[in-house]
Protein backbone atom coordinates (compact mmCIF):
# COMPACT_ATOMS: atom_id res chain seq x y z
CA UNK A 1 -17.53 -3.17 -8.17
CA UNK A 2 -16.61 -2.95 -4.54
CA UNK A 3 -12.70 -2.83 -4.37
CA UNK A 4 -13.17 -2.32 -0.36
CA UNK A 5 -15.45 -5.09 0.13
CA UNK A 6 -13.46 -7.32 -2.01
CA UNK A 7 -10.18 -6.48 -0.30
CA UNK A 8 -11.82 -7.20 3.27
CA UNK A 9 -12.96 -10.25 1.76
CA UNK A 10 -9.37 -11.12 0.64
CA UNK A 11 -8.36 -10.35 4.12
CA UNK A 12 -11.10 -12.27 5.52
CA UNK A 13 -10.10 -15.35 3.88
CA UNK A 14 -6.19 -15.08 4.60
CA UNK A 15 -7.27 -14.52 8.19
CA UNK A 16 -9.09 -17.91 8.26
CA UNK A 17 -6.67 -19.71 6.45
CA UNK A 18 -3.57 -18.32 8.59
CA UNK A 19 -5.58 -17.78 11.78
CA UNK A 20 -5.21 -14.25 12.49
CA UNK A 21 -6.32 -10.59 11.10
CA UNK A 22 -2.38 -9.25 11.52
CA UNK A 23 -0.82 -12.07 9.98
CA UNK A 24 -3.64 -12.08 7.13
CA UNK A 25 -2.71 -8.21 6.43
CA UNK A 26 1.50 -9.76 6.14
CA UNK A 27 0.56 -12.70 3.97
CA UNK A 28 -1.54 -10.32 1.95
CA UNK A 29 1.88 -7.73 1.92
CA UNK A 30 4.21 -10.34 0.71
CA UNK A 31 1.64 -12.19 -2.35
CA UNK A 32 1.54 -8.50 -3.48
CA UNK A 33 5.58 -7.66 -3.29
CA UNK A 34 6.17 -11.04 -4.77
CA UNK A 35 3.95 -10.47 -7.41
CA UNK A 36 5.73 -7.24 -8.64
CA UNK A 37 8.84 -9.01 -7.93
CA UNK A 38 9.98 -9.35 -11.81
CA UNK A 39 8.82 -5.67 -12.12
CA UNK A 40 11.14 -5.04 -9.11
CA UNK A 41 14.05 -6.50 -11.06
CA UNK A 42 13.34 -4.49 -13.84
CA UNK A 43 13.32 -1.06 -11.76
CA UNK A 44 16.51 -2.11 -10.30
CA UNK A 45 18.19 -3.03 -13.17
CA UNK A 46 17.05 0.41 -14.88
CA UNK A 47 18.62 1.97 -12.29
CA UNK A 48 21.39 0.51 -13.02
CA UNK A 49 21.44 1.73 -16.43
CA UNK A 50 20.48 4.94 -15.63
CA UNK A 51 23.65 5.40 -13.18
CA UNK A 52 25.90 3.97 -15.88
CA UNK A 53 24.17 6.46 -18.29
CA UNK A 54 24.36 9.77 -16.17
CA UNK A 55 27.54 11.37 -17.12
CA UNK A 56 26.79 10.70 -21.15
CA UNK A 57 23.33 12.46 -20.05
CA UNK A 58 24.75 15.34 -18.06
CA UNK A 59 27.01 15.98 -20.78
CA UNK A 60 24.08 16.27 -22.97
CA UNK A 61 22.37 18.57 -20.28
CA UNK A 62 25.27 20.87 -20.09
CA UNK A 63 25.75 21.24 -24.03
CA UNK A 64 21.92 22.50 -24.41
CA UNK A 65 20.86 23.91 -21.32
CA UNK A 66 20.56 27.12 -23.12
CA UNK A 67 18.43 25.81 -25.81
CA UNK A 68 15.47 23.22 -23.89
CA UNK A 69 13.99 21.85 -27.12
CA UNK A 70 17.10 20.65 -28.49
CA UNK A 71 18.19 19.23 -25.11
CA UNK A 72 14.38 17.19 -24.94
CA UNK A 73 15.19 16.05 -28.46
CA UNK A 74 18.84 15.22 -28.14
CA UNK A 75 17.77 13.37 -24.81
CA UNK A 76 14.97 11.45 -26.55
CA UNK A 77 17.91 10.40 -28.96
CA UNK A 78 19.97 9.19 -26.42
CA UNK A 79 17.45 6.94 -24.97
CA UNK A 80 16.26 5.46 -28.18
CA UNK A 81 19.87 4.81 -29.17
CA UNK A 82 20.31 2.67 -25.92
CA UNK A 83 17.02 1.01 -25.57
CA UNK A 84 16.03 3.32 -22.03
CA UNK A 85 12.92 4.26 -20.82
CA UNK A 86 13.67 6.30 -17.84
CA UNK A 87 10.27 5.51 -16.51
CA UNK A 88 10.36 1.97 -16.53
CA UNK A 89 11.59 2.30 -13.00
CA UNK A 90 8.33 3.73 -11.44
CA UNK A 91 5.82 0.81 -11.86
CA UNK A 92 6.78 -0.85 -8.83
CA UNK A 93 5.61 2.80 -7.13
CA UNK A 94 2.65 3.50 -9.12
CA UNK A 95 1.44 0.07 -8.10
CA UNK A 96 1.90 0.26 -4.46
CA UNK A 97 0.07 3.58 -4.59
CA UNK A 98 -3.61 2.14 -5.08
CA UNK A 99 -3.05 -0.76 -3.07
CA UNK A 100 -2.18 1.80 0.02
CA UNK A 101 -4.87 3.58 -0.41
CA UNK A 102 -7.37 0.40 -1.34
CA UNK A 103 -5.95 -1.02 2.32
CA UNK A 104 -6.41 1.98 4.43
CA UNK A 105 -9.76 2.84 2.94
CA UNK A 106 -10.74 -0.83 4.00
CA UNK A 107 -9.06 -0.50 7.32
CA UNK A 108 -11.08 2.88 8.33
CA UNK A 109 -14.38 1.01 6.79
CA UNK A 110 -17.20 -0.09 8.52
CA UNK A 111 -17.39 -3.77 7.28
CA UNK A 112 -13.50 -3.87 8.67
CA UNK A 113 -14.77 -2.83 11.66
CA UNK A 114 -17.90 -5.15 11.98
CA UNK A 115 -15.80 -8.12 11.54
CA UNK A 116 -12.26 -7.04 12.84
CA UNK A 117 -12.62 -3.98 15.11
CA UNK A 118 -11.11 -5.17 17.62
CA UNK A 119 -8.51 -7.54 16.36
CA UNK A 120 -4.77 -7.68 17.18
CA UNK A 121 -1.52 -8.94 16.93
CA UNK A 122 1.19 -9.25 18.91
CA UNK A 123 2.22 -6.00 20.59
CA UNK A 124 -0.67 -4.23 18.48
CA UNK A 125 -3.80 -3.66 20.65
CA UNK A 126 -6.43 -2.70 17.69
CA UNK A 127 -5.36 -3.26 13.91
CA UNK A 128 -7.57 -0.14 13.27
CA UNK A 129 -6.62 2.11 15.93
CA UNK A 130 -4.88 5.45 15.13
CA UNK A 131 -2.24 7.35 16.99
CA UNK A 132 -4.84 9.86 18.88
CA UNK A 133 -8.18 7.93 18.65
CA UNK A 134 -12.10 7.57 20.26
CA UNK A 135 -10.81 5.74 23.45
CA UNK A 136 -14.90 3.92 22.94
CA UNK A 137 -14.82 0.31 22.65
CA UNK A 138 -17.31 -0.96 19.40
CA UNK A 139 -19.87 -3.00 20.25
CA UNK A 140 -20.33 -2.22 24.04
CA UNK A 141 -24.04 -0.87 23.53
CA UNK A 142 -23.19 2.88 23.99
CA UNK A 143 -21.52 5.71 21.97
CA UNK A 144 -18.99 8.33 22.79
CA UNK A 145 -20.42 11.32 20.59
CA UNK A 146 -19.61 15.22 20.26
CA UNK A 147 -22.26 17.85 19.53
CA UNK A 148 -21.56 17.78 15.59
CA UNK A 149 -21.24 13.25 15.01
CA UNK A 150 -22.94 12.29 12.38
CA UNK A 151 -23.91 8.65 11.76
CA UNK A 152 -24.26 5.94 9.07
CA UNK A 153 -25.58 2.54 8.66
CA UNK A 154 -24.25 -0.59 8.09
CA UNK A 155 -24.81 -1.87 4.41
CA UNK A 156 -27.57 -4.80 5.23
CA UNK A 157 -29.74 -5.55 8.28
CA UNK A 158 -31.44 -8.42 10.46
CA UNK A 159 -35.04 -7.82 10.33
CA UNK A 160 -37.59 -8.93 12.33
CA UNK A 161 -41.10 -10.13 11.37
CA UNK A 162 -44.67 -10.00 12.97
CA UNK A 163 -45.04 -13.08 11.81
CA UNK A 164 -41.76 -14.53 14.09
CA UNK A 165 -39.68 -14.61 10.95
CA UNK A 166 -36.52 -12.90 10.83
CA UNK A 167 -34.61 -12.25 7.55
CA UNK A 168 -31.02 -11.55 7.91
CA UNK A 169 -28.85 -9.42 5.59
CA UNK A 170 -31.55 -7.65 3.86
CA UNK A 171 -29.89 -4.64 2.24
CA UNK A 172 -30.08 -1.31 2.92
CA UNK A 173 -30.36 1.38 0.33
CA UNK A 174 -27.95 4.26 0.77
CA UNK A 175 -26.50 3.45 3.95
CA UNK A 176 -24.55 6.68 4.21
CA UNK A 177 -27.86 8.69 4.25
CA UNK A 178 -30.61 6.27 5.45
CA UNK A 179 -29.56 7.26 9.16
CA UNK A 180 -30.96 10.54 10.56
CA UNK A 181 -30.50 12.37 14.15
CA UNK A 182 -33.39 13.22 15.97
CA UNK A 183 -32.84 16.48 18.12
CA UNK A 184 -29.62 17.61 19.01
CA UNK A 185 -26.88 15.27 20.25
CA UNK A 186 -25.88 15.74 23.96
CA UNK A 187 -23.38 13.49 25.05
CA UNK A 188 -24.59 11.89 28.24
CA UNK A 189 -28.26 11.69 27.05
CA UNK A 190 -29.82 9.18 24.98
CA UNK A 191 -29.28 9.53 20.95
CA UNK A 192 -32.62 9.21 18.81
CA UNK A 193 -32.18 7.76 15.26
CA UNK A 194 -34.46 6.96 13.22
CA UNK A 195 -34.34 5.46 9.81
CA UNK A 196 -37.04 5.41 6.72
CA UNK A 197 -38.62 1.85 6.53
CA UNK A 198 -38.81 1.75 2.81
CA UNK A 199 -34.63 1.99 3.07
CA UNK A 200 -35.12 -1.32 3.90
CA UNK A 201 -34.72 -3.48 0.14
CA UNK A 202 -37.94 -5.44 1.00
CA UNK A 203 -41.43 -5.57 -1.01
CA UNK A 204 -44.35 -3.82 0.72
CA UNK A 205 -45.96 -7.14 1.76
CA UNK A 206 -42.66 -7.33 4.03
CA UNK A 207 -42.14 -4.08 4.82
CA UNK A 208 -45.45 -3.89 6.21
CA UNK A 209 -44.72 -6.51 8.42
CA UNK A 210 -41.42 -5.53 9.86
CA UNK A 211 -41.38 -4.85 13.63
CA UNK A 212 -37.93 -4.54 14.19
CA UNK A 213 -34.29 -4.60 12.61
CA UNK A 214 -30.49 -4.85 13.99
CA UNK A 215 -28.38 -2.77 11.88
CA UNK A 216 -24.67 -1.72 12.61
CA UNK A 217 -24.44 2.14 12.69
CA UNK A 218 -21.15 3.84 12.71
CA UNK A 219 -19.87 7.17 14.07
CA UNK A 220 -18.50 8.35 11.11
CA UNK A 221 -16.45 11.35 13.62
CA UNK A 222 -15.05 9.04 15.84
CA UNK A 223 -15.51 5.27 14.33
CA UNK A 224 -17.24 3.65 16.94
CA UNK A 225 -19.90 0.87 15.48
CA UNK A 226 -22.63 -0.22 17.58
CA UNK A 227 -25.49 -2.83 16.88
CA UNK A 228 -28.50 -0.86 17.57
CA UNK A 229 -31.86 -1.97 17.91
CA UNK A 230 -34.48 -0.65 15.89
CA UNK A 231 -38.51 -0.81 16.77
CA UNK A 232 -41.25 0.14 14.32
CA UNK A 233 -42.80 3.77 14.72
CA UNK A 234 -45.50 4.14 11.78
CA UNK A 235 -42.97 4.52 8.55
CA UNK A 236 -40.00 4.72 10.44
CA UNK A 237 -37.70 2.79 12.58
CA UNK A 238 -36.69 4.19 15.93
CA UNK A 239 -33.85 3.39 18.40
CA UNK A 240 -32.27 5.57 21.28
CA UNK A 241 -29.01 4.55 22.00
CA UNK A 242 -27.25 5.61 25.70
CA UNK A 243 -23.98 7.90 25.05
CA UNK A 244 -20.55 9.34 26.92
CA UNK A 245 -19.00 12.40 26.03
CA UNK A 246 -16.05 11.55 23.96
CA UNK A 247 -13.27 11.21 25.46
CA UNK A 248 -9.44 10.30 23.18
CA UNK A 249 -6.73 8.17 23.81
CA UNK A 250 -3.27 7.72 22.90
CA UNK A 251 -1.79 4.41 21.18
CA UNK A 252 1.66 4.08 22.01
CA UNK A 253 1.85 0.69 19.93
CA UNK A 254 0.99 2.58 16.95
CA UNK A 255 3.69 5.44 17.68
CA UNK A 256 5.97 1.88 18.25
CA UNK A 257 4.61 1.32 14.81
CA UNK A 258 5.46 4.47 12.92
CA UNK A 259 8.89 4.34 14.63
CA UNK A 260 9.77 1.30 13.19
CA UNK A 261 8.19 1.79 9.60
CA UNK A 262 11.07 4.93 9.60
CA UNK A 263 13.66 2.63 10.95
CA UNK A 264 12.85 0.06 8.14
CA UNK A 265 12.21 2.55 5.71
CA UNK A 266 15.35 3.91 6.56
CA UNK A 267 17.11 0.88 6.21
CA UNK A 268 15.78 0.16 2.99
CA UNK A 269 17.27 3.68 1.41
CA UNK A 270 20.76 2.37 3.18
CA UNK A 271 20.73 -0.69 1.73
CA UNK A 272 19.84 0.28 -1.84
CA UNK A 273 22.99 3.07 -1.55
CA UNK A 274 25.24 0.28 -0.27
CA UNK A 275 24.31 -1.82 -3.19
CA UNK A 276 24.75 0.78 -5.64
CA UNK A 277 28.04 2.45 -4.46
CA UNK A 278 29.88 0.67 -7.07
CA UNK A 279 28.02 1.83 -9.84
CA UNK A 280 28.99 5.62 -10.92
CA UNK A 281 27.49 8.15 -10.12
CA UNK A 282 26.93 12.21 -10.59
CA UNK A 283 28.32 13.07 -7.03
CA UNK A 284 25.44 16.23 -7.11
CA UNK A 285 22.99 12.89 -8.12
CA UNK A 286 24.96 11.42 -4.94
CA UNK A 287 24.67 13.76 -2.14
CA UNK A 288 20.92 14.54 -3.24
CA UNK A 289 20.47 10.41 -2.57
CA UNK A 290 22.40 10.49 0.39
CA UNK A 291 20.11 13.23 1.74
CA UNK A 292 16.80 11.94 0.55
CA UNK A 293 17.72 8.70 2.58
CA UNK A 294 17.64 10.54 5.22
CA UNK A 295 15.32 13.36 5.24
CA UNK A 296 12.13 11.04 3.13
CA UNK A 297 12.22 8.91 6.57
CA UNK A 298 11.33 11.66 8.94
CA UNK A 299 9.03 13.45 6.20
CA UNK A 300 6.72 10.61 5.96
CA UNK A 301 7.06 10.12 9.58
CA UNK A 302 5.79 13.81 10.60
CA UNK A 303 3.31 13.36 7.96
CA UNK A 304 1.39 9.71 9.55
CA UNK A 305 2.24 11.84 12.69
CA UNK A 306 -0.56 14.03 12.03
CA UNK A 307 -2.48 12.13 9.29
CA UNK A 308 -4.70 9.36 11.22
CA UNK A 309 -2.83 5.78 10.19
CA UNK A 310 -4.68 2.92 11.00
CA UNK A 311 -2.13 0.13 12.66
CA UNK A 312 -3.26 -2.08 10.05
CA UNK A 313 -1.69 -0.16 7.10
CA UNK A 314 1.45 0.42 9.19
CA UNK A 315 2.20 -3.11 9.69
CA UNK A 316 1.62 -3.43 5.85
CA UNK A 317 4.41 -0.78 5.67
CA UNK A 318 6.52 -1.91 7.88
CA UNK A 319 6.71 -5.65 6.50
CA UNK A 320 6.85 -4.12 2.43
CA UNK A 321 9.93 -2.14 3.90
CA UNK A 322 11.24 -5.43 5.39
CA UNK A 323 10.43 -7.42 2.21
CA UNK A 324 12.21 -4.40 0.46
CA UNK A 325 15.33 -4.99 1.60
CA UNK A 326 15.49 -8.70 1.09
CA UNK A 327 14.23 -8.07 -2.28
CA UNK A 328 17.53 -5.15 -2.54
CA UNK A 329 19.90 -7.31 -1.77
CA UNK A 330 19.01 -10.82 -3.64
CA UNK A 331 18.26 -8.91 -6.74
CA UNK A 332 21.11 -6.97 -6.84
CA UNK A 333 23.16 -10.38 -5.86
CA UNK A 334 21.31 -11.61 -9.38
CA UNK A 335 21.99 -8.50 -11.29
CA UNK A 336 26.15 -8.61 -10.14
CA UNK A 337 26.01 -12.00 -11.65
CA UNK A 338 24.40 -10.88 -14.90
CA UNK A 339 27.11 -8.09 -15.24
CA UNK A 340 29.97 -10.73 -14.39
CA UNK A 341 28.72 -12.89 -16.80
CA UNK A 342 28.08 -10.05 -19.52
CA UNK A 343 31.65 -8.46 -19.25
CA UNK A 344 33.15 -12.03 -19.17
CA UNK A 345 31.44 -12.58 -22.30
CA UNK A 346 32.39 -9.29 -23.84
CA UNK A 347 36.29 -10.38 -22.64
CA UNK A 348 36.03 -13.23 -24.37
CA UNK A 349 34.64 -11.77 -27.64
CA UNK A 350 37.61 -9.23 -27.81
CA UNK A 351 40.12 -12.21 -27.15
CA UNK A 352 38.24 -14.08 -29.68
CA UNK A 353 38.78 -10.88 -32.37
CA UNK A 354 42.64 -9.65 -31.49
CA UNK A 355 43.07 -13.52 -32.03
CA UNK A 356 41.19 -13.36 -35.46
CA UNK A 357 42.94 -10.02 -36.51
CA UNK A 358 46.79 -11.47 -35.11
CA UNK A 359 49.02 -13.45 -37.99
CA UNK A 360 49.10 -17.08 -37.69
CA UNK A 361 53.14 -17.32 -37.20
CA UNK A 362 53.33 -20.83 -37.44
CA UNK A 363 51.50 -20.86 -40.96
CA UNK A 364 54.10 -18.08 -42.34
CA UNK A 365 56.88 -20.19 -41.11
CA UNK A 366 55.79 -23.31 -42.82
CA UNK A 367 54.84 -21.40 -46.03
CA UNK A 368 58.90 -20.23 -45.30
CA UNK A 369 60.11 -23.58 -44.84
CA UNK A 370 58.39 -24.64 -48.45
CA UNK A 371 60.05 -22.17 -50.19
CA UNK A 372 63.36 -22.79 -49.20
CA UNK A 373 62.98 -26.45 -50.04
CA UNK A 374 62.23 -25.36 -53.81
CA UNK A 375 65.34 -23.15 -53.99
C-alpha cells in the first residue's frame, strides 16, 4: 500500500473540496488534531495526575536510589495502587510522529510535485519550497543540473502509437531506475536520457508499436520535474532535454514560516505552564519545564534551519501548534470543572459521614423527656 500516494490523494480531494492546496494541508491538520482530541484529554489529564503524584514518587526515589530494583518494583507498586500508567501521556506524540513524516515524504514526492509544484497560499510562494532551494521553475521545458544529478521517472506515462492511438497512464516499472544518463552531464548542454522500452507495462504487440511517450522525470538532487518527450530509438526511448547550471535561491517566506512555528510552538509550552501552575510541582521538575519551554523552541528551530522543510509541512506545524493551544486551554477549562465537581463531591461525602458519626441531640433529649415522665 502506498501511504504517500494515498495521503496526496487525501490532499487532493480536500484541495477540491476547499479550493486550495494550503488550506487542504490546514483542513487536513485540524481532522487529524480533532481526531486525537479525546486522546489529548487523556494526556492532559495524566499529567495532571502525574504532578499531583510527584512528591509521593520522589519520596519513593529518594528511599531506594541506592538499591534500583527495589525502587523499579516499589514504583511499579505505586502506579498499580493508583491506577497510572505514566505512558499514557505519549500517544498523542507517537501519533503525530508518522503523520510528520507521512506529510513531508509526500510533500518532497514527485506526484506532489506533478500536481501541486507550484501551488501557494497566501504569503507562501511554493508549498514545497525549502529554505535554500533549486531557484528552477518545474515544468518550464529545461533543467538546472550539477555534474553528479541523477534522475527518476514519473510512476506512469502517455504513450504514443504508430497507429495514432495514444494510451495515457500506462505504468512504468521501477520508476526510480528505469531512467538512465547518457554521457556526462554538463550544465549548459543538452541532457540525453534514455529509458528501456520494455519498462513500459505494455504487451509486445504494443510495445512494438510505441513511437513516443511523455513521462514526468524528476531531479532527484535538486527537485525540478519536467515533462520530457521521449522518441523511439530501436529498444529504447530517447529524449535530450536543454539545461542551466544550477543556480539556489533563498525563501524568505519559509524562514517567515519557521519563525512563526517557534513563536507558536513557544506559545504552546507557555500556555500549558500557565495552565498547570496550580497544580504542584517538584520545583527541580519545574525549572527543567521552564527551561525546556524555552530552549525545545530554538532547538527545533536550528534543526529545520539546516534540515530542508518543505513550506507545506511547516504550515502543518504551525496550525497543530495553533490548534494546540486552543486545545490547552478548553481542555484544561473541562478538566478544572471535573476537579471542582470531584472535590465538591468528596466535601459532601465527609459532611454526609461527620453527620452519620455525630449524636442525634434531639433524639437523646426526647428519650430524656420520656423518662422523666415515668418517674
Amino acid at each position: 500500500m502506498d501511504f504517500v500516494q494515498i495521503t496526496i490523494q487525501i490532499l487532493n480531494f480536500l484541495a477540491n473540496l476547499v479550493g486550495n492546496w494550503g488550506l487542504a494541508i490546514i483542513a487536513l491538520t485540524i481532522i487529524v488534531r480533532a481526531a486525537m482530541w479525546h486522546s489529548s484529554i487523556a494526556q492532559q489529564r495524566s499529567m495532571r495526575v502525574m504532578q499531583t503524584l510527584q512528591p509521593k514518587m520522589k519520596a519513593i526515589q529518594d528511599r531506594y536510589k541506592s538499591d534500583p530494583q527495589t525502587m523499579q518494583r516499589k514504583m511499579a507498586e505505586f502506579y498499580k495502587e493508583h491506577q497510572f500508567n505514566p505512558m499514557s501521556g505519549c500517544l498523542p506524540m507517537l501519533i503525530q510522529i508518522p503523520i510528520f513524516i507521512l506529510l513531508y515524504t509526500a510533500l518532497i514526492s514527485p506526484q506532489f510535485l506533478q500536481q501541486a509544484g507550484k501551488a501557494s497560499f497566501l504569503f507562501i510562494d511554493r508549498l514545497d519550497a525549502t529554505i535554500k532551494s533549486n531557484a528552477g521553475v518545474s515544468f518550464d521545458g529545461k533543467f538546472q543540473v550539477g555534474p553528479r544529478d541523477s534522475f527518476q521517472a514519473g510512476k506512469d506515462a502517455k504513450v504514443y502509437l504508430k497507429t495514432g492511438e495514444t494510451l495515457d497512464k500506462v505504468k512504468i516499472n521501477q520508476p526510480t531506475k528505469a531512467v538512465t544518463v547518457q554521457g556526462d552531464i554538463i550544465p549548459g548542454e543538452s541532457l540525453d536520457l534514455k529509458i528501456p522500452l520494455d519498462n513500459l507495462n505494455e504487451k509486445f504487440s504494443i510495445l512494438d508499436n510505441v513511437e513516443k511517450a511523455e513521462i514526468n522525470i524528476l531531479d532527484i538532487s535538486t527537485r525540478e520535474t519536467e515533462t520530457v518527450e521521449f522518441t523511439r530509438a530501436g529498444d529504447i526511448l530517447a529524449a535530450s532535454v536543454p539545461t542551466a547550471k544550477v543556480e539556489s535561491a533563498i525563501h524568505y517566506d519559509v524562514i517567515f514560516l519557521l519563525i512563526l512555528f517557534a513563536l507558536t510552538m513557544w506559545i504552546s509550552q507557555k500556555v500549558m505552564m500557565a495552565q498547570n501552575k496550580n497544580q504542584s510541582m517538584d520545583p527541580t521538575q519545574q525549572a527543567i519545564q521552564k527551561t525546556m519551554s524555552t530552549t525545545m523552541p530554538l532547538m527545533i528551530l536550528v534543526t529545520f534551519v539546516f534540515v530542508p522543510i518543505p513550506a507545506g509541512v511547516l504550515l502543518y506545524l504551525v496550525t497543530s501548534n495553533i490548534f494546540q493551544i486552543i486545545q490547552t486551554v478548553v481542555i484544561n477549562k473541562q478538566l478544572d470543572k471535573e476537579d471542582e465537581a470531584k472535590k465538591a463531591e468528596k466535601q459532601a461525602k465527609s459532611i454526609k459521614d461527620k453527620t452519620a458519626t455525630k449524636p442525634n441531640i434531639i433524639e437523646v433529649q426526647d428519650v430524656k423527656d420520656v423518662d422523666d415522665k415515668k418517674n
